[in-house]
C-alpha atoms as a PDB file:
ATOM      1  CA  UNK A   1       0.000   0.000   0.000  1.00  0.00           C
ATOM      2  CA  UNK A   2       1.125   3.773  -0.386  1.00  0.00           C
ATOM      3  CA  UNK A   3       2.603   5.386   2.619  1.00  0.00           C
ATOM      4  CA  UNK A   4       1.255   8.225   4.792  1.00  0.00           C
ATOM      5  CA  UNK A   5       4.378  10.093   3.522  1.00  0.00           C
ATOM      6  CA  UNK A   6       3.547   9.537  -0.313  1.00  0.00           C
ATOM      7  CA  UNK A   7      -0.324  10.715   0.352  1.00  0.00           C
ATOM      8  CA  UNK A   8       0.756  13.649   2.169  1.00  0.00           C
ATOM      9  CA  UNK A   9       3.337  14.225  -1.477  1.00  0.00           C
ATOM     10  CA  UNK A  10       0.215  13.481  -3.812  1.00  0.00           C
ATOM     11  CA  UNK A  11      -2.002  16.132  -1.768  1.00  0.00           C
ATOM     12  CA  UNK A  12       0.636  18.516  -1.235  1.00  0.00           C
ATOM     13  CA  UNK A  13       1.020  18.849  -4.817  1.00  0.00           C
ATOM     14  CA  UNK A  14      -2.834  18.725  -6.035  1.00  0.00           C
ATOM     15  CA  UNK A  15      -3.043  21.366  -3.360  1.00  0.00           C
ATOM     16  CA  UNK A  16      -5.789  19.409  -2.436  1.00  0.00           C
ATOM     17  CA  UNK A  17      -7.090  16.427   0.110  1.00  0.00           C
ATOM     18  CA  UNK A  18      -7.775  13.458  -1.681  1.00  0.00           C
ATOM     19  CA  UNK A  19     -10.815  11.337  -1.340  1.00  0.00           C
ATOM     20  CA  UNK A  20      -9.053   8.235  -2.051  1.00  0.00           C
ATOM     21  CA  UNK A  21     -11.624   5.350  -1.820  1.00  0.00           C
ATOM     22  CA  UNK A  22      -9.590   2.390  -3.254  1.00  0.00           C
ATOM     23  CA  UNK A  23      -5.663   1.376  -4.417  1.00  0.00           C
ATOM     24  CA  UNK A  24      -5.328  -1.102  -6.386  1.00  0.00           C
ATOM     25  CA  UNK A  25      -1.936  -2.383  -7.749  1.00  0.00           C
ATOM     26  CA  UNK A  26      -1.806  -3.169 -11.643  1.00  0.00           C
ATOM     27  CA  UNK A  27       0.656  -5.802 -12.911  1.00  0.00           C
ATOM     28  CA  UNK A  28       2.954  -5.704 -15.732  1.00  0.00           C
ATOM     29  CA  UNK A  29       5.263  -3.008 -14.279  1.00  0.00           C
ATOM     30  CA  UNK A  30       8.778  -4.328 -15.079  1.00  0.00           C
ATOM     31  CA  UNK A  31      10.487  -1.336 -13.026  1.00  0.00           C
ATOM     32  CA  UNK A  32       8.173   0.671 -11.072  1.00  0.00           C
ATOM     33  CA  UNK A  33       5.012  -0.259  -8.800  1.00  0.00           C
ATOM     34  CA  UNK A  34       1.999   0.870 -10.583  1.00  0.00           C
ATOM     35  CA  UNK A  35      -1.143   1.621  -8.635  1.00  0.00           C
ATOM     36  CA  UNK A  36      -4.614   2.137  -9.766  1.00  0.00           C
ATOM     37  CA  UNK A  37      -6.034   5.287  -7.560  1.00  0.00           C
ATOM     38  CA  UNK A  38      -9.604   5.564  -7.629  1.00  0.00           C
ATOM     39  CA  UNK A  39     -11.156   9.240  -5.965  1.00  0.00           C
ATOM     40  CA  UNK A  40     -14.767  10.352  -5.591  1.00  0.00           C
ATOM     41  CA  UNK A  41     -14.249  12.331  -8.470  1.00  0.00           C
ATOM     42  CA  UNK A  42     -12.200   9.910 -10.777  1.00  0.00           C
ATOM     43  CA  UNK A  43      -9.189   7.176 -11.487  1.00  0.00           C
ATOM     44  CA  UNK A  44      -5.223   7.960 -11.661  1.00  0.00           C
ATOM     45  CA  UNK A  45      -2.478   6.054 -12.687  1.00  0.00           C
ATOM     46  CA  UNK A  46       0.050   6.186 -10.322  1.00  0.00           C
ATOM     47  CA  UNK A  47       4.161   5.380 -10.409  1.00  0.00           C
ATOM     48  CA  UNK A  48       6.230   5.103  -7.674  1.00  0.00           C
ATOM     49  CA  UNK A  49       9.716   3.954  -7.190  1.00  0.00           C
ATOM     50  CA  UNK A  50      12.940   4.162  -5.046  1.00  0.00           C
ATOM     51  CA  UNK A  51      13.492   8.515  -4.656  1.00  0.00           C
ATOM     52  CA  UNK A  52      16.758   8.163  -7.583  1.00  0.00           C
ATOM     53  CA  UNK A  53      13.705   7.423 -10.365  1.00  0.00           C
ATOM     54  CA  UNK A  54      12.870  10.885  -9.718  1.00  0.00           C
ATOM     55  CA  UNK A  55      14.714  11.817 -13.007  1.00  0.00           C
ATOM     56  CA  UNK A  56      13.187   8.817 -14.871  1.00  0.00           C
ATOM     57  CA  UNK A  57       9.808   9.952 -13.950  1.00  0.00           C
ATOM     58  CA  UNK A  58      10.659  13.789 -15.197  1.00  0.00           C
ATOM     59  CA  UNK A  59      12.027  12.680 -18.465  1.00  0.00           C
ATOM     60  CA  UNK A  60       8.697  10.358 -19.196  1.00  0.00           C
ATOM     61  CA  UNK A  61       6.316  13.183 -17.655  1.00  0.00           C
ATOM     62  CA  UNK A  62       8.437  15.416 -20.604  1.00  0.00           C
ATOM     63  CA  UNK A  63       8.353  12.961 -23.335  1.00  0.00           C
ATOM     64  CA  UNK A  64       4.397  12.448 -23.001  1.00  0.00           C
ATOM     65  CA  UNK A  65       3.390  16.436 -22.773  1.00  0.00           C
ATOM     66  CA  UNK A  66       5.896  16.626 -26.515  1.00  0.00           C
ATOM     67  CA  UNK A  67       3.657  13.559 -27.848  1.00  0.00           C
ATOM     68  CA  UNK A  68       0.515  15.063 -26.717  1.00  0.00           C
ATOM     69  CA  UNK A  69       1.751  18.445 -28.158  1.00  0.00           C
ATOM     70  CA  UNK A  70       1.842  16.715 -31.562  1.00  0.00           C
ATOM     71  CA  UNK A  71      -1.602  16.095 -31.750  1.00  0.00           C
ATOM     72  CA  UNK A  72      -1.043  13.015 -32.819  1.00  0.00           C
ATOM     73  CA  UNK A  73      -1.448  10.182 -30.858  1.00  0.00           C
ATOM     74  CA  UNK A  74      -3.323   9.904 -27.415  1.00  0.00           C
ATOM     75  CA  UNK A  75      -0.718   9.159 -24.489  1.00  0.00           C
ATOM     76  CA  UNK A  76      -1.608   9.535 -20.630  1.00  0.00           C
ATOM     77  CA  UNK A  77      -1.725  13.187 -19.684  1.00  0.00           C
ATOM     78  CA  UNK A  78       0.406  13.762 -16.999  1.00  0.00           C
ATOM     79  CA  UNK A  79      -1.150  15.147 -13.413  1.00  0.00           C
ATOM     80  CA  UNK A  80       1.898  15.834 -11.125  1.00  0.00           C
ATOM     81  CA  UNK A  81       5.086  14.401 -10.341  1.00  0.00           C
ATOM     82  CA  UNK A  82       6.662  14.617  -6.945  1.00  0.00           C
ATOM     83  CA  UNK A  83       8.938  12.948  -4.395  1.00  0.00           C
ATOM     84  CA  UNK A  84       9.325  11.942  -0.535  1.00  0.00           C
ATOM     85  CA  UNK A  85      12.438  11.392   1.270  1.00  0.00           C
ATOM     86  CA  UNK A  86      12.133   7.928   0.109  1.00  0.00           C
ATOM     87  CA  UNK A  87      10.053   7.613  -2.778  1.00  0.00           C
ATOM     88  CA  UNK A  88       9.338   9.721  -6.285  1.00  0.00           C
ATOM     89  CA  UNK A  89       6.468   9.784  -8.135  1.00  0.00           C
ATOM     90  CA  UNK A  90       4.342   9.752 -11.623  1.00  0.00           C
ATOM     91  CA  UNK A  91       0.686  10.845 -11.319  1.00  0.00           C
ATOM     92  CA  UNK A  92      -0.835  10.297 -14.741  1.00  0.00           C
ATOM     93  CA  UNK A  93      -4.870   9.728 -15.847  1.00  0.00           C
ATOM     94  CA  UNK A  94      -6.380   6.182 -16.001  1.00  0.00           C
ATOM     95  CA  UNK A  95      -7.141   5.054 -19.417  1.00  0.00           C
ATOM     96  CA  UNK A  96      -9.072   2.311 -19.987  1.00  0.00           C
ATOM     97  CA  UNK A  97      -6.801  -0.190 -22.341  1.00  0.00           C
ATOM     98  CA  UNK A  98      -7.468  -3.024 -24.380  1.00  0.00           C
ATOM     99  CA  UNK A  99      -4.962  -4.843 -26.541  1.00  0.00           C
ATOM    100  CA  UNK A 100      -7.798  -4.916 -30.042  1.00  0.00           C
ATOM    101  CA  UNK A 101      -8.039  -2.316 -31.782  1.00  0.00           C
ATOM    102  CA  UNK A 102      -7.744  -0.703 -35.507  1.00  0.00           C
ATOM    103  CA  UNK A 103      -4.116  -1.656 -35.539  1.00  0.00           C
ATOM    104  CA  UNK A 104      -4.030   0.312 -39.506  1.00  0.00           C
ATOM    105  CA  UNK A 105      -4.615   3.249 -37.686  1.00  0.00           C
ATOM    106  CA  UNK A 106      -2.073   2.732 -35.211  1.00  0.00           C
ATOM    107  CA  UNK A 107       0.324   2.529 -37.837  1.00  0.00           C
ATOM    108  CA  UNK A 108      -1.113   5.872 -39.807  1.00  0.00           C
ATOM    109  CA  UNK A 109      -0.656   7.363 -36.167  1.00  0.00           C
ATOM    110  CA  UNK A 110       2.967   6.379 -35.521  1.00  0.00           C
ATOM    111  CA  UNK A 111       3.559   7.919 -39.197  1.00  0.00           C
ATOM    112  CA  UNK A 112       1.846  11.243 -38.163  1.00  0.00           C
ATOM    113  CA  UNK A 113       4.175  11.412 -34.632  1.00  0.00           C
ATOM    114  CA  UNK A 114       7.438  10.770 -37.085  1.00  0.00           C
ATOM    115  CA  UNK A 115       6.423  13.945 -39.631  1.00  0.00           C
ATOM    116  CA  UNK A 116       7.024  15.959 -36.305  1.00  0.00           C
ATOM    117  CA  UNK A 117      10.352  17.163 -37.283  1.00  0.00           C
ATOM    118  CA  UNK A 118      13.388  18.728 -35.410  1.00  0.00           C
ATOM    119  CA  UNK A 119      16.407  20.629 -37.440  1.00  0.00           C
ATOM    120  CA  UNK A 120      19.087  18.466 -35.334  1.00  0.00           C
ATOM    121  CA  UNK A 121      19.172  14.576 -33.737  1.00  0.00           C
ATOM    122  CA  UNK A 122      18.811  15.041 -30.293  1.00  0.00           C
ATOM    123  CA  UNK A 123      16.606  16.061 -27.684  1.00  0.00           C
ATOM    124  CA  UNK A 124      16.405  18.698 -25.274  1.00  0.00           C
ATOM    125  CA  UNK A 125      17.509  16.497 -21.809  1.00  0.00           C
ATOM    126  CA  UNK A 126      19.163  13.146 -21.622  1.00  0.00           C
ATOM    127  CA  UNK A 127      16.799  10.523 -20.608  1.00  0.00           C
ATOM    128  CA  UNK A 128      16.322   6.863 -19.830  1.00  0.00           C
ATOM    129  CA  UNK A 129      15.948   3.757 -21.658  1.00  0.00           C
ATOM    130  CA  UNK A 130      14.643   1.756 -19.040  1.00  0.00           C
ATOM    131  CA  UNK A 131      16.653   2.844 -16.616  1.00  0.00           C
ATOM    132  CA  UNK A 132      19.800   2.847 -18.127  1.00  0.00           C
ATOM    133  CA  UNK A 133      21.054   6.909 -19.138  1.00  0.00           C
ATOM    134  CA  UNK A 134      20.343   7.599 -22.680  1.00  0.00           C
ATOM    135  CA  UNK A 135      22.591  10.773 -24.178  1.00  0.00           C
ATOM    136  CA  UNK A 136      21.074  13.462 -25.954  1.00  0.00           C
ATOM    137  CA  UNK A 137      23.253  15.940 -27.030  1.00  0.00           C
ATOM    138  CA  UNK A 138      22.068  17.881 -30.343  1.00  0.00           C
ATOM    139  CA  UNK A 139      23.524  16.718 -33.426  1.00  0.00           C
ATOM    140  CA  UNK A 140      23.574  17.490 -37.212  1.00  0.00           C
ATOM    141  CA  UNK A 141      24.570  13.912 -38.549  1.00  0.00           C
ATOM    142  CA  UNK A 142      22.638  10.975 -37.452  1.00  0.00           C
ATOM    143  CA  UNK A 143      25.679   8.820 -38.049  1.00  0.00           C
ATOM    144  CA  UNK A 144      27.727  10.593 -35.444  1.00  0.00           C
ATOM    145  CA  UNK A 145      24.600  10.418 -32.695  1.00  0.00           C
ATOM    146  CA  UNK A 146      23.715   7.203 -33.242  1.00  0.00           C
ATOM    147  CA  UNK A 147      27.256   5.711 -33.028  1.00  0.00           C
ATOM    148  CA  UNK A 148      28.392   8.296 -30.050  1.00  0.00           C
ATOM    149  CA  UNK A 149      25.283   8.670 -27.941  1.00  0.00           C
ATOM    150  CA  UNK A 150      23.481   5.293 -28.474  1.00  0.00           C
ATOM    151  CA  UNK A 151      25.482   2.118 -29.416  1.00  0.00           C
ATOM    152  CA  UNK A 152      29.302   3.377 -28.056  1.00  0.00           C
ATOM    153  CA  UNK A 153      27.588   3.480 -24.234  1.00  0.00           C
ATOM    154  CA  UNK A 154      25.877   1.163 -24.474  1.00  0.00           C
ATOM    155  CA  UNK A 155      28.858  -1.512 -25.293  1.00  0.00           C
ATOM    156  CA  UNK A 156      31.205   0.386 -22.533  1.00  0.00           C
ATOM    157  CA  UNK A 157      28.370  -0.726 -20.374  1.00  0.00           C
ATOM    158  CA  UNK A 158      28.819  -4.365 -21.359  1.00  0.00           C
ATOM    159  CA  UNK A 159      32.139  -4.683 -20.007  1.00  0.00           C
ATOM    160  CA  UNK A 160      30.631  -3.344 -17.056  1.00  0.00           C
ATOM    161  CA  UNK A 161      27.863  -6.180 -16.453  1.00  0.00           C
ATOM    162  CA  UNK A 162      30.394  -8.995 -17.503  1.00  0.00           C
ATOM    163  CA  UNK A 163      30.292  -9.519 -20.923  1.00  0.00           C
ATOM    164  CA  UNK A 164      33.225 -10.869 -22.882  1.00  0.00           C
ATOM    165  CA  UNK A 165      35.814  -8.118 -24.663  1.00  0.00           C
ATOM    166  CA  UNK A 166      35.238  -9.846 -27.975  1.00  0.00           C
ATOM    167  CA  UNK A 167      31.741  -8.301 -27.488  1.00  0.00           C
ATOM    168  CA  UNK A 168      33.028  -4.771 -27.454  1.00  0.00           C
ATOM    169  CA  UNK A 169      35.717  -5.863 -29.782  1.00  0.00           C
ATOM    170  CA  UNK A 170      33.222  -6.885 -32.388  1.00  0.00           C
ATOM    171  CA  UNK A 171      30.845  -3.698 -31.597  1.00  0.00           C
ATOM    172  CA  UNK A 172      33.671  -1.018 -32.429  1.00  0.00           C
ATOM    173  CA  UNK A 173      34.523  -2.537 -35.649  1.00  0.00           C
ATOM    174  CA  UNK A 174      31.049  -1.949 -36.319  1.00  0.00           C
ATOM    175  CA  UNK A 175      30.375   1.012 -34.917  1.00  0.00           C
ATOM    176  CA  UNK A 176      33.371   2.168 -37.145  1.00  0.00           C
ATOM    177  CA  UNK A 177      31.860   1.038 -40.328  1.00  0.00           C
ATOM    178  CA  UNK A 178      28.146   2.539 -40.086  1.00  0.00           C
ATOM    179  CA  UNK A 179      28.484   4.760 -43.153  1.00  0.00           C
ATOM    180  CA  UNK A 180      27.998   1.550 -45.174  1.00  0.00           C
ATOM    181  CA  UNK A 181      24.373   0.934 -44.229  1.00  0.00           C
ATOM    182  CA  UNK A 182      23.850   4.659 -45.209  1.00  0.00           C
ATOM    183  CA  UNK A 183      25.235   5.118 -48.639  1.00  0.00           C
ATOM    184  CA  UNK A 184      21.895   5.911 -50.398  1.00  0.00           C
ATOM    185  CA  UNK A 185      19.902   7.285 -46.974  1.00  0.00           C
ATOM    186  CA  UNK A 186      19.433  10.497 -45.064  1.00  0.00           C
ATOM    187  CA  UNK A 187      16.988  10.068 -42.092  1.00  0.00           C
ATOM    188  CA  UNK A 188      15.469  13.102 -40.835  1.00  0.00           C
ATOM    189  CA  UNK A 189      15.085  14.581 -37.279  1.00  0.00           C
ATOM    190  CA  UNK A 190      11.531  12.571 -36.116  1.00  0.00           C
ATOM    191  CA  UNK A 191       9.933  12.634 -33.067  1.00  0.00           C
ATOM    192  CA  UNK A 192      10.516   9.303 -31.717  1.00  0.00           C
ATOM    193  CA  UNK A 193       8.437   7.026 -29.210  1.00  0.00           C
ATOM    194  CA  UNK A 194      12.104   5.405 -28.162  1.00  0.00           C
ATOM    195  CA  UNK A 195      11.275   2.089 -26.657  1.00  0.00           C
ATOM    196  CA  UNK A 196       8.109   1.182 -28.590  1.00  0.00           C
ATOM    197  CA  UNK A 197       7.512  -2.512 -28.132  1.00  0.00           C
ATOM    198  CA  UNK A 198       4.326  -4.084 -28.116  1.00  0.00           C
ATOM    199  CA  UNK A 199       3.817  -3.515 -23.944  1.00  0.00           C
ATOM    200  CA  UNK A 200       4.259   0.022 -24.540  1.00  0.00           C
ATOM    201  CA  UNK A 201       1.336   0.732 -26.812  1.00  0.00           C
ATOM    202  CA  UNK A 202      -2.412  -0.733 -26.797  1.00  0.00           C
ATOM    203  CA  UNK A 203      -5.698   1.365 -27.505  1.00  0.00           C
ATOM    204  CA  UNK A 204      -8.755   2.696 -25.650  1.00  0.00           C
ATOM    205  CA  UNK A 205     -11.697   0.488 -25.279  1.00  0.00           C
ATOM    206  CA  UNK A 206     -13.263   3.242 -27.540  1.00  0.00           C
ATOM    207  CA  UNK A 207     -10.708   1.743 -30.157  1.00  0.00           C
ATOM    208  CA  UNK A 208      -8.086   4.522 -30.330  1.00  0.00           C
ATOM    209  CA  UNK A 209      -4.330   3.988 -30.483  1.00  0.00           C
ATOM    210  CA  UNK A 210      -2.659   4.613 -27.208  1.00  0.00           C
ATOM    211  CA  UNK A 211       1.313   4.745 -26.512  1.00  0.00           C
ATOM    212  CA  UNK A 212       3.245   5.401 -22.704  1.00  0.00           C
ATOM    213  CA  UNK A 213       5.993   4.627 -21.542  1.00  0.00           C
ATOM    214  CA  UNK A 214       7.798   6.896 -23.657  1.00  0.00           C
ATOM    215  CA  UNK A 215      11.979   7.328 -24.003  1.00  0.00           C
ATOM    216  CA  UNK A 216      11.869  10.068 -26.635  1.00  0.00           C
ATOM    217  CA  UNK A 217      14.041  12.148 -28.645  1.00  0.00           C
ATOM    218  CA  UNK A 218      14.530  13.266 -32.235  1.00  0.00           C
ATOM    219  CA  UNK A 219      15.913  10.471 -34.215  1.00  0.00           C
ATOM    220  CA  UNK A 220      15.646   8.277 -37.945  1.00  0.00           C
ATOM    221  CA  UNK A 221      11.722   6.606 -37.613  1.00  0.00           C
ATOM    222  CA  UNK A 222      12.971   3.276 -38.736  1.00  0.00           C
ATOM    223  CA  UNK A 223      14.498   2.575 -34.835  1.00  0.00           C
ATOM    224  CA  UNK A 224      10.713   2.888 -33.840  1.00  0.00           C
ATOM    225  CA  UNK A 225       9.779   0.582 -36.603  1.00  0.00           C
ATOM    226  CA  UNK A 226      12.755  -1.595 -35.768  1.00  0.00           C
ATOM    227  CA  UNK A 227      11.495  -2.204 -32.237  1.00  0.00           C
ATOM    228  CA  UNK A 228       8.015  -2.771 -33.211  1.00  0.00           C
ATOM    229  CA  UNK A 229       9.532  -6.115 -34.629  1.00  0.00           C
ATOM    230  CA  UNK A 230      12.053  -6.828 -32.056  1.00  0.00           C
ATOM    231  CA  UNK A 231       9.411  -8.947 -30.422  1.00  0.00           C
ATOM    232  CA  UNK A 232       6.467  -8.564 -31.958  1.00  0.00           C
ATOM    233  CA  UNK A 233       2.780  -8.027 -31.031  1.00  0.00           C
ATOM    234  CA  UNK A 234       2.236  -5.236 -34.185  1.00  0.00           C
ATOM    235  CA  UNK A 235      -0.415  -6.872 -36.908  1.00  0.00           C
ATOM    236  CA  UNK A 236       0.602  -6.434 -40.829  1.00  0.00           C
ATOM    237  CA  UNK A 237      -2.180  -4.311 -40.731  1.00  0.00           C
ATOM    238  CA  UNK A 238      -0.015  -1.692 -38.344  1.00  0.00           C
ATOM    239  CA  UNK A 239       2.811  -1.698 -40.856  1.00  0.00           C
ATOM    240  CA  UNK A 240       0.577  -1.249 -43.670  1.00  0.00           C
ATOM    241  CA  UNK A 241      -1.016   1.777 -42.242  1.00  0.00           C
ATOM    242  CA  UNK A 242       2.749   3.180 -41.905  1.00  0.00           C
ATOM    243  CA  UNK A 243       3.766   2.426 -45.006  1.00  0.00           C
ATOM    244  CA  UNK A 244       0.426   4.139 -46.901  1.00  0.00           C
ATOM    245  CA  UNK A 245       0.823   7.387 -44.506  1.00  0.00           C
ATOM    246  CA  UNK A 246       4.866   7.310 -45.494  1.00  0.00           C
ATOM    247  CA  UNK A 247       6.662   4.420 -47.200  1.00  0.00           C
ATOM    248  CA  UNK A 248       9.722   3.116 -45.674  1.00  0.00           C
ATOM    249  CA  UNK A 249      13.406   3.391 -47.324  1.00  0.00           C
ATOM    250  CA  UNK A 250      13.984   0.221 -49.474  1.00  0.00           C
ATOM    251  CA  UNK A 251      16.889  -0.136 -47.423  1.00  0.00           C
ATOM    252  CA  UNK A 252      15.173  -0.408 -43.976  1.00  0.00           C
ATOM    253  CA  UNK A 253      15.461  -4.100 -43.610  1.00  0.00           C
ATOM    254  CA  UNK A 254      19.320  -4.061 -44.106  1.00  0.00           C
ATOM    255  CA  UNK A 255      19.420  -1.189 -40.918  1.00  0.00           C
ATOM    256  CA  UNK A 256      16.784  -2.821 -39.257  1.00  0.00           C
ATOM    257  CA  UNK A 257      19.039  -5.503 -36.964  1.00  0.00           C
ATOM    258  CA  UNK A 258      21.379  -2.326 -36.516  1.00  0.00           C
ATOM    259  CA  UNK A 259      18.603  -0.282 -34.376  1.00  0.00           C
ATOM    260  CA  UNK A 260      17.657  -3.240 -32.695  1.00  0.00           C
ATOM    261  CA  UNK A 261      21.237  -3.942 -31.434  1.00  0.00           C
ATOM    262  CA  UNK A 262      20.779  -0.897 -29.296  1.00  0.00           C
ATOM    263  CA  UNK A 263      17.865  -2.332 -27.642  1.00  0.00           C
ATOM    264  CA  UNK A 264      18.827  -5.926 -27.233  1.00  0.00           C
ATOM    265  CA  UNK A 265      22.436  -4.540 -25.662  1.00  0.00           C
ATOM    266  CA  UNK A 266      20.275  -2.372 -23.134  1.00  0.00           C
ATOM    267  CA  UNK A 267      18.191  -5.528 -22.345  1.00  0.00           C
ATOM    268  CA  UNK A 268      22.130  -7.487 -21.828  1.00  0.00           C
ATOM    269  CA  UNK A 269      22.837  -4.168 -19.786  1.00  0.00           C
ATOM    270  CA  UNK A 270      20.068  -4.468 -17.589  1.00  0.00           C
ATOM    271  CA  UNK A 271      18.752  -7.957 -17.415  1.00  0.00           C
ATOM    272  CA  UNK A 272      21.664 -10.271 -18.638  1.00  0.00           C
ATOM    273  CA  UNK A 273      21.533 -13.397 -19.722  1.00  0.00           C
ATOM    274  CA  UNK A 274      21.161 -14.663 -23.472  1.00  0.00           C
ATOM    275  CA  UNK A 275      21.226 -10.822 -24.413  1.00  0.00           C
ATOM    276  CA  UNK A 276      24.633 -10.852 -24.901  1.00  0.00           C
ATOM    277  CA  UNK A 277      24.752 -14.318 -27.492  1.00  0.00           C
ATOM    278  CA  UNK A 278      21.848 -12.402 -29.057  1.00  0.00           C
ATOM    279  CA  UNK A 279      24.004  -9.462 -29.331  1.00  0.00           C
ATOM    280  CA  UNK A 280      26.507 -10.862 -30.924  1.00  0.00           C
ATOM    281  CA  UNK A 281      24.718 -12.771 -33.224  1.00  0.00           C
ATOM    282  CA  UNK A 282      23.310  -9.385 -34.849  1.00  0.00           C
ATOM    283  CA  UNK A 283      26.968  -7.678 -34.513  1.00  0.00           C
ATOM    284  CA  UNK A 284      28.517 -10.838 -36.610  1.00  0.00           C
ATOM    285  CA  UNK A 285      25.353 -10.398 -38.783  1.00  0.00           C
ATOM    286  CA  UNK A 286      25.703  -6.843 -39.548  1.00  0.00           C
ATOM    287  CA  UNK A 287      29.549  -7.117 -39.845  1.00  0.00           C
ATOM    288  CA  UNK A 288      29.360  -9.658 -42.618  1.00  0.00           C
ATOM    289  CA  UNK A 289      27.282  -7.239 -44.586  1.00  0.00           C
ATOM    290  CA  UNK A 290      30.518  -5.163 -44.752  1.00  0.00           C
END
């Protein structure tokens, strides 16, 4: 149950008392506890974690008010964010979430978010993927950010959770060698979702696409795209909704296994395990495309 301390947080910052008549906890949080809070008035989605997540919980609270500012997409609104001495946390409002729904429109949605366009790669804080930092520094090239601020941290990090040098070994001679999957491609600045797997998006029971969870930043809309296939869960009816609101680059399913490396060395990063045979497997994969 929620503390006295974290009620006393919630109130302080609605500047209000809350009539709180139930809490429920919701499962499928990987990281945080997730409670259902149900008022006279209405239903909130609340986050909580250890007091360090205060940071993760800005950067999402910041990455849903730039979605909702696209007018795009729905995405939770954000209520308030706050912290106790031992504790932060993310109030957001309750949707109401099914996993059917027009998954074409979904896809002409995600197309919509990615014509939001930025001059520079980038964003305007670094953030989180999961919990691991994600850099954000504004760049010009897309080469340059993707190999400096995305795939060189995150195979440092490997040596870090015990993975074997020929990992990293393998990763630099790769991360040297990007230009070649770009020869006849220039993404532009899109608004990204960041971590969009299949748990990260559903709809409304009124049908509507829905995504949370959100690690955005300004980057080339085939990493989305990538991670919608990294494990699945996204109908061909999804990608053909993309691909009639904006076509994808011919080359996409050469880069593809490249965007998802990111993602599978994050999951190697934070969970372990057969990440880091699956991260090699792509590495030797991409490298023999050289």
């Amino acid at each position: 149950m929620l503390s006295e301390q974290l009620i006393n947080s919630l109130n302080n910052s609605l500047n209000q008392t809350l009539d709180i008549q139930n809490i429920a906890p919701v499962a499928g949080g990987d990281i945080h506890q997730v409670w259902l809070l149900t008022t006279a008035q209405t239903q909130w989605f609340l986050k909580v974690n250890r007091v360090s997540s205060a940071p993760v919980f800005a950067a999402e609270a910041l990455a849903l008010e730039r979605i909702q500012q696209s007018k795009t997409i729905h995405c939770p609104s954000v209520i308030a964010q706050g912290e106790t001495d031992q504790q932060a946390w993310l109030l957001m409002d309750y949707l109401q979430l099914t996993h059917r729904g027009d998954d074409f429109k979904r896809g002409q949605a995600l197309a919509a978010i990615h014509r939001t366009t930025h001059r520079e790669f980038g964003w305007e804080q670094d953030n989180f993927i999961g919990h691991t930092p994600q850099r954000n520094a504004w760049q010009q090239d897309w080469l340059d950010f993707y190999r400096q601020q995305r795939l060189e941290p995150q195979l440092a990090l490997t040596l870090q959770k015990g993975a074997s040098r020929r990992l990293l070994a393998k990763g630099q001679q790769l991360t040297e060698n990007l230009a070649v999957f770009f020869e006849h491609y220039k993404p532009v600045p899109s608004l990204l979702h960041g971590d969009l797997w299949a748990g990260n998006s559903a709809f409304t029971v009124q049908g509507e696409p829905v995504i949370y969870d959100p690690a955005s930043y300004y980057g080339d809309r085939e990493t989305d795209i990538a991670m919608t296939e990294l494990f699945g869960g996204f109908s061909p009816a999804f990608y053909q909704g993309y691909n009639q609101a904006w076509p994808l680059d011919a080359g996409y399913q050469q880069r593809k296994p490249l965007y998802n490396l990111y993602h599978v060395l994050n999951h190697f990063n934070l969970f372990g395990g057969h990440y880091q045979h699956q991260a090699e497997q792509l590495i030797d994969d991409l490298l023999s495309q050289l």
